[in-house]
C-alpha atoms as a PDB file:
ATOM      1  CA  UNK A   1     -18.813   8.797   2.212  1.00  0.00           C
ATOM      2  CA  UNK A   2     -17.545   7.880   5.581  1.00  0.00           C
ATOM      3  CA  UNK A   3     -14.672   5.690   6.696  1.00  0.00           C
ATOM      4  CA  UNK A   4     -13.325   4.816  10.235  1.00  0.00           C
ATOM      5  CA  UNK A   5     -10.217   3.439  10.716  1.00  0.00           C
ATOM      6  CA  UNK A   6      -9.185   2.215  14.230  1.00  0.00           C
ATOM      7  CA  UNK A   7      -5.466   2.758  14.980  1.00  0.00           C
ATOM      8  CA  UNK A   8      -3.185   2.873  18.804  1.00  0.00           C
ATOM      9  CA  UNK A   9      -5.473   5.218  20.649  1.00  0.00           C
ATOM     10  CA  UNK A  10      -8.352   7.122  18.421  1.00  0.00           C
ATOM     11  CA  UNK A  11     -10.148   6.512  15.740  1.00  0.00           C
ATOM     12  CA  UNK A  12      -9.223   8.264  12.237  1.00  0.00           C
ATOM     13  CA  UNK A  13     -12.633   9.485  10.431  1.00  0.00           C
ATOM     14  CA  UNK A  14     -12.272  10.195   6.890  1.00  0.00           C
ATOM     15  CA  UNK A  15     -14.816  12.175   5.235  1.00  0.00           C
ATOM     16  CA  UNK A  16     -15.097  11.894   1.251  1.00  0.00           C
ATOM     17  CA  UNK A  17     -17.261  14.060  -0.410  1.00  0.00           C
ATOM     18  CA  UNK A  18     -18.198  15.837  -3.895  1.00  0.00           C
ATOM     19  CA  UNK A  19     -19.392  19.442  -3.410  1.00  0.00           C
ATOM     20  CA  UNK A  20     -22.233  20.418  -5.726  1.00  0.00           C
ATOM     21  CA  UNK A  21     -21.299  22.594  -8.621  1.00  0.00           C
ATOM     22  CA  UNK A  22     -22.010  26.346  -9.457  1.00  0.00           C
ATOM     23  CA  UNK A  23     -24.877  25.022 -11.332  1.00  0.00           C
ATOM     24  CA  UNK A  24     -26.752  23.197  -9.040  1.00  0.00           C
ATOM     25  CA  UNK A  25     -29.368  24.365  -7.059  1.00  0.00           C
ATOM     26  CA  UNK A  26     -28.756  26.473  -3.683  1.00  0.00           C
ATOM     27  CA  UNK A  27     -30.846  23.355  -2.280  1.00  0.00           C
ATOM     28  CA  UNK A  28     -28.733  20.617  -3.352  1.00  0.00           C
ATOM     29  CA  UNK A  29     -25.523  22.995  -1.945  1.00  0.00           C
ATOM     30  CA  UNK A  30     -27.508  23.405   1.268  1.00  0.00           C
ATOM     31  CA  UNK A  31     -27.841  19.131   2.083  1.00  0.00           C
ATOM     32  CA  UNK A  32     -24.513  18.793   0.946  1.00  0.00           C
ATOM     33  CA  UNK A  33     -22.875  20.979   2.986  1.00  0.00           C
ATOM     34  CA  UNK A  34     -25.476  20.235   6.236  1.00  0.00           C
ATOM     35  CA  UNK A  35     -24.881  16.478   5.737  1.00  0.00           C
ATOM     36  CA  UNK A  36     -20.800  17.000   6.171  1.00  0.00           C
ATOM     37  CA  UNK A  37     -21.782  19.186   8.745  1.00  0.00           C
ATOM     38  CA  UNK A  38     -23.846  17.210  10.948  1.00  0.00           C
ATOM     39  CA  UNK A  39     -21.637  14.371  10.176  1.00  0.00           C
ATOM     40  CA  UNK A  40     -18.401  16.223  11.341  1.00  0.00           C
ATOM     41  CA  UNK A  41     -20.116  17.069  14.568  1.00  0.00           C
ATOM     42  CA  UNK A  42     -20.986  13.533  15.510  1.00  0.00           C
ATOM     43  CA  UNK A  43     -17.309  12.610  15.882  1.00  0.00           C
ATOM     44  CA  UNK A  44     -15.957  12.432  19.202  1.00  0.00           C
ATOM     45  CA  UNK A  45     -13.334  15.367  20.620  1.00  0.00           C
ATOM     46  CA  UNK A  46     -10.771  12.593  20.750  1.00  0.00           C
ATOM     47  CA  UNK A  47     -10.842  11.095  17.377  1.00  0.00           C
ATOM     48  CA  UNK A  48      -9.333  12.565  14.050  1.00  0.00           C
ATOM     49  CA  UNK A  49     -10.892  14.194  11.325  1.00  0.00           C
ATOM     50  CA  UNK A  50      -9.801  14.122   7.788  1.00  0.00           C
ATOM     51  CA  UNK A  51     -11.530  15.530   4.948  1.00  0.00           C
ATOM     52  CA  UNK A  52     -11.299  15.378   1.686  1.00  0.00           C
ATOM     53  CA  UNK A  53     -12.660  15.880  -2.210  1.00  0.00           C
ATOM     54  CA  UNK A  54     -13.880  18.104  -4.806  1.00  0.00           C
ATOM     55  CA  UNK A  55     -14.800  21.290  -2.164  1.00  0.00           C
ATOM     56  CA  UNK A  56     -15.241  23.625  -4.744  1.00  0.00           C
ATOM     57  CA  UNK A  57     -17.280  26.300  -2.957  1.00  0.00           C
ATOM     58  CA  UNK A  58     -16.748  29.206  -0.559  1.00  0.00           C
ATOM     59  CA  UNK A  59     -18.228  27.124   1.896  1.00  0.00           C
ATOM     60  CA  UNK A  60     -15.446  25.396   2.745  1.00  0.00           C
ATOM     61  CA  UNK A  61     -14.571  28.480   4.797  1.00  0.00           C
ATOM     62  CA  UNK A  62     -16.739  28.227   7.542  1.00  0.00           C
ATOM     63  CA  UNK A  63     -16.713  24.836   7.732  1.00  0.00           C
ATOM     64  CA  UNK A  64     -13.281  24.484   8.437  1.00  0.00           C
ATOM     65  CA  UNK A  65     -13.806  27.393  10.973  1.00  0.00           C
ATOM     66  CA  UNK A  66     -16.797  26.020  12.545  1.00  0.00           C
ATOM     67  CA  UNK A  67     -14.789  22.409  13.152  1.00  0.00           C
ATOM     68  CA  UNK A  68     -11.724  23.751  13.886  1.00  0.00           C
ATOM     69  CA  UNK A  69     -10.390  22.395  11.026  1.00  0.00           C
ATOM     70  CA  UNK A  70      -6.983  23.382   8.963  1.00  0.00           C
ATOM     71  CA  UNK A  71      -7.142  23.082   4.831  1.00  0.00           C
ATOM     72  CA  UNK A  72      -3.579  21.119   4.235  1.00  0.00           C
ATOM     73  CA  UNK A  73      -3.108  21.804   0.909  1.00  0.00           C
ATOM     74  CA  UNK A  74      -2.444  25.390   1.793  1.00  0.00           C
ATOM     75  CA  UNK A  75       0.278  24.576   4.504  1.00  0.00           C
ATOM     76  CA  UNK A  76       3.122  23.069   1.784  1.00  0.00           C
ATOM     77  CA  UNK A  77       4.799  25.138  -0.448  1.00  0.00           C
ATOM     78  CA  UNK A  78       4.279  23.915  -3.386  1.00  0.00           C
ATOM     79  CA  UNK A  79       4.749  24.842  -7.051  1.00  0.00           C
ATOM     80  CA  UNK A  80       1.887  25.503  -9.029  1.00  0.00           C
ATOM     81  CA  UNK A  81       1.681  21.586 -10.858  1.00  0.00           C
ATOM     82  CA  UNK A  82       1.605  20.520  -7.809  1.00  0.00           C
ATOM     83  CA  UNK A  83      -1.201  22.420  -6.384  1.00  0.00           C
ATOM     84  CA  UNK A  84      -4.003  22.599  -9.268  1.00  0.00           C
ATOM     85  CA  UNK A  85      -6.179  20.188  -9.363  1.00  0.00           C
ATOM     86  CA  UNK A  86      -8.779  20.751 -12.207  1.00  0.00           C
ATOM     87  CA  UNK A  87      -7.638  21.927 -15.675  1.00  0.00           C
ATOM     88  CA  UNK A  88     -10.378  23.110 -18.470  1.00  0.00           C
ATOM     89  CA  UNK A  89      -8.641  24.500 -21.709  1.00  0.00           C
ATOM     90  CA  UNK A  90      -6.962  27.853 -20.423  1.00  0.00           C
ATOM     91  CA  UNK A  91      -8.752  27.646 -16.533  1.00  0.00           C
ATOM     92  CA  UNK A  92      -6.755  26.226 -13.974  1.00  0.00           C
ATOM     93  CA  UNK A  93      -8.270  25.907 -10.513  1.00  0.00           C
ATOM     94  CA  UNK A  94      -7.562  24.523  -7.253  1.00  0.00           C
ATOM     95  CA  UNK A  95     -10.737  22.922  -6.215  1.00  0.00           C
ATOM     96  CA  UNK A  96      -9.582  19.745  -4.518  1.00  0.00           C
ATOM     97  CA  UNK A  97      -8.769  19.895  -0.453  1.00  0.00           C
ATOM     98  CA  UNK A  98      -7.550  18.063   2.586  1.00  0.00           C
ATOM     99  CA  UNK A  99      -8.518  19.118   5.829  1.00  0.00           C
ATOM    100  CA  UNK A 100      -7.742  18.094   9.045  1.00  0.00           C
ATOM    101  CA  UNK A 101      -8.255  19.330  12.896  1.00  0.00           C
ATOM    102  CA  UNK A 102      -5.500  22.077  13.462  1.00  0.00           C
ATOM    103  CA  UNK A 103      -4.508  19.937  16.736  1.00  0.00           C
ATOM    104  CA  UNK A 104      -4.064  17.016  14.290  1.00  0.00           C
ATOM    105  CA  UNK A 105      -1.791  18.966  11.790  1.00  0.00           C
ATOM    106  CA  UNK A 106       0.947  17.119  12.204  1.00  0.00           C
ATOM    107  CA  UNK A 107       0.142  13.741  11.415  1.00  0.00           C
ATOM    108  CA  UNK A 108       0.140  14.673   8.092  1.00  0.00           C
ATOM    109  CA  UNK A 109       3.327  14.975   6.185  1.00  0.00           C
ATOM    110  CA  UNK A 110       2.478  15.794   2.924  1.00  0.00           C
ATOM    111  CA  UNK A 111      -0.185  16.716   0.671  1.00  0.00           C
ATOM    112  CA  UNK A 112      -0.144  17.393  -3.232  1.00  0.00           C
ATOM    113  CA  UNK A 113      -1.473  17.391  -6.566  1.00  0.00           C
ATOM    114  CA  UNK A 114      -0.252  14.137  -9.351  1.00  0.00           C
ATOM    115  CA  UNK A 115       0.182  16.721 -12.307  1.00  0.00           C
ATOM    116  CA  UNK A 116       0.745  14.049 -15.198  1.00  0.00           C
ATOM    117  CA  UNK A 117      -2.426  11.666 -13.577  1.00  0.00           C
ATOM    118  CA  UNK A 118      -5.808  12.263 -14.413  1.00  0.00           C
ATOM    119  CA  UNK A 119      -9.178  11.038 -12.415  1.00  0.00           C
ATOM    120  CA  UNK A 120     -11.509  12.116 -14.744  1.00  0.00           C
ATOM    121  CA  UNK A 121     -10.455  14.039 -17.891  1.00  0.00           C
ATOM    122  CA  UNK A 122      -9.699  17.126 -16.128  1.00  0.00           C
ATOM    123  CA  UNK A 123      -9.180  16.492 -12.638  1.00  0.00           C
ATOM    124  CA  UNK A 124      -6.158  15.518 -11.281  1.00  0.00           C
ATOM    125  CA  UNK A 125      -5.827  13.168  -8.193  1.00  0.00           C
ATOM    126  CA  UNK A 126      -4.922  14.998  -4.951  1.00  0.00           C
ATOM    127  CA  UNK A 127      -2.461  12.452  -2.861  1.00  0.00           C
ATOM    128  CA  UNK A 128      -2.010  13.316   1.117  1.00  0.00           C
ATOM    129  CA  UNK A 129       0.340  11.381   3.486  1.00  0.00           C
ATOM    130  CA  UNK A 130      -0.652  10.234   7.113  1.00  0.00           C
ATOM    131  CA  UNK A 131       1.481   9.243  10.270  1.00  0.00           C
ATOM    132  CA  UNK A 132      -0.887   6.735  11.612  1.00  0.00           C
ATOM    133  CA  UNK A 133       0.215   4.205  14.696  1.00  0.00           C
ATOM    134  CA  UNK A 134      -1.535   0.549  14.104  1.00  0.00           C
ATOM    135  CA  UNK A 135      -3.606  -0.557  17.018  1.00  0.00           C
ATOM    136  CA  UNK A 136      -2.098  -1.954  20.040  1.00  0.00           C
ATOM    137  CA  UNK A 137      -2.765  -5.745  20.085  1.00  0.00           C
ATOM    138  CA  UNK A 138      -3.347  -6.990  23.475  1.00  0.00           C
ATOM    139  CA  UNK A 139      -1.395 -10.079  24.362  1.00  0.00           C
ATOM    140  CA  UNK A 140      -3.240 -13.415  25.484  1.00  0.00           C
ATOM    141  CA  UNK A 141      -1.641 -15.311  28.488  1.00  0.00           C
ATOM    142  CA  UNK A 142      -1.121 -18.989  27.596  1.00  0.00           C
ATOM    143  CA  UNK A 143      -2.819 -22.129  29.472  1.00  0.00           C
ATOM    144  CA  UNK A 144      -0.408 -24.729  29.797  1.00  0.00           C
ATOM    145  CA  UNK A 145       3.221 -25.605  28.476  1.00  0.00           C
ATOM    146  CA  UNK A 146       4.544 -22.455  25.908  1.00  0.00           C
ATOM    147  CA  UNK A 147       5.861 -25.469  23.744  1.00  0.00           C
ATOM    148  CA  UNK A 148       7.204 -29.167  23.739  1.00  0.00           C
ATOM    149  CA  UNK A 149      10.331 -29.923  26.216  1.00  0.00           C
ATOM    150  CA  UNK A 150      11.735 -32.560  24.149  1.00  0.00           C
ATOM    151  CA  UNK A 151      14.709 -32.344  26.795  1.00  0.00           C
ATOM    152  CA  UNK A 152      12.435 -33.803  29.398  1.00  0.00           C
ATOM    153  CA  UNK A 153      12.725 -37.257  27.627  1.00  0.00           C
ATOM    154  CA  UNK A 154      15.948 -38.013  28.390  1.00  0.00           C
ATOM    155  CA  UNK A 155      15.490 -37.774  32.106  1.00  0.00           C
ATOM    156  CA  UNK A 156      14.756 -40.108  34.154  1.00  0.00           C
ATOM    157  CA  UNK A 157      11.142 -40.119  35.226  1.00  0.00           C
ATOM    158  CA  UNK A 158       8.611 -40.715  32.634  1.00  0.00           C
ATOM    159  CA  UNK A 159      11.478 -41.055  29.776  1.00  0.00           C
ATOM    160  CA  UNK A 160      10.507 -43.018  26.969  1.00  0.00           C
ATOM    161  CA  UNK A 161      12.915 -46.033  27.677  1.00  0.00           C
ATOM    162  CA  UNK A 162      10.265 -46.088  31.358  1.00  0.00           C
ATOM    163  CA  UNK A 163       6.902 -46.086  28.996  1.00  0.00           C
ATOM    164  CA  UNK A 164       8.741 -48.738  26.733  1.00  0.00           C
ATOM    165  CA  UNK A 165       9.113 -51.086  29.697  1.00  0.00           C
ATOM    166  CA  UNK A 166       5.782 -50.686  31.062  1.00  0.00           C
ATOM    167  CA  UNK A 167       4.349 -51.209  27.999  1.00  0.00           C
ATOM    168  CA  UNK A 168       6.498 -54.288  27.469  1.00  0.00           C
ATOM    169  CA  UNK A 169       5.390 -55.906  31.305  1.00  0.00           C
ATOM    170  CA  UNK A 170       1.958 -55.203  30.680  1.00  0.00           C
ATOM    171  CA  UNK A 171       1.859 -57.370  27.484  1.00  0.00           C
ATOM    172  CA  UNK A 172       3.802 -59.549  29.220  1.00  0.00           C
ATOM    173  CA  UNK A 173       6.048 -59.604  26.005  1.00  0.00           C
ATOM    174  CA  UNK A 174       9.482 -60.608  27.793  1.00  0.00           C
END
């Protein structure tokens, strides 16, 4: 899954993705990891890359080398609850990563495991922090009067006591 988010000058491209498991077929590991691949190369220089998900393979290696990209989880010091991400019985594993472009680093601010939450039964949700600058808005010049001068009434041409009277003469009303 893909997301683009335009903020003040790039655009922020967040890859999601689920990384076949050790019993799927070298096939299914091979699209998976050529579709985030392919993907990843289609974004411009300019723009930011994030991501993100269940990366459980060795894999995740070379792509991060191939994109120039840093794995953030492994950047904070962090104790251990705060770092594993999928619990079976006695296994504890760190499967779950954020990556980023190493130029990019520092946008985010944190990144970290929610021991006492669970996703799914034995995952637990991997939260990550982003300095991100909302878009610029450009500002519309105005056509006319900004607003009302309600001053203006009480001089003395075109006042209201002036529209009163010609109102009055033209009805002939006096």
């Amino acid at each position: 899954m893909k997301i683009v988010v335009a903020a003040k000058e790039r655009l922020y491209h967040f890859f999601s993705g689920y990384a076949p498991q050790t019993g799927c077929s070298d096939q299914a590991k091979d699209e998976f990891w050529n579709l985030l691949d392919e993907n990843t190369a289609e974004v411009p220089s300019k723009d930011v890359i994030i991501a993100a998900g269940d990366l459980n393979a060795h894999r995740i290696l070379e792509y991060a080398e191939s994109h120039n990209l840093t794995i953030v989880n492994t950047v904070y010091r962090k104790r251990d609850s705060h770092l594993i991400s999928f619990y079976s019985g006695s296994t504890r594993t760190w499967i779950d990563f954020v990556l980023v472009k190493d130029r990019d680093l520092s946008l985010v601010t944190d990144a970290k495991v929610m021991p006492y939450e669970t996703v799914a039964p034995q995952h637990r949700p991997l939260i990550y922090t982003l300095k991100i600058a909302p878009p610029r808005l450009k500002q519309v010049e105005r056509c006319g009067a900004a607003r009302i001068k309600w001053w203006r009434m009480k001089e003395g041409k075109g006042s209201s006591c002036d529209f009163s009277l010609a109102v009055a003469d033209s009805y002939d009303c006096r």
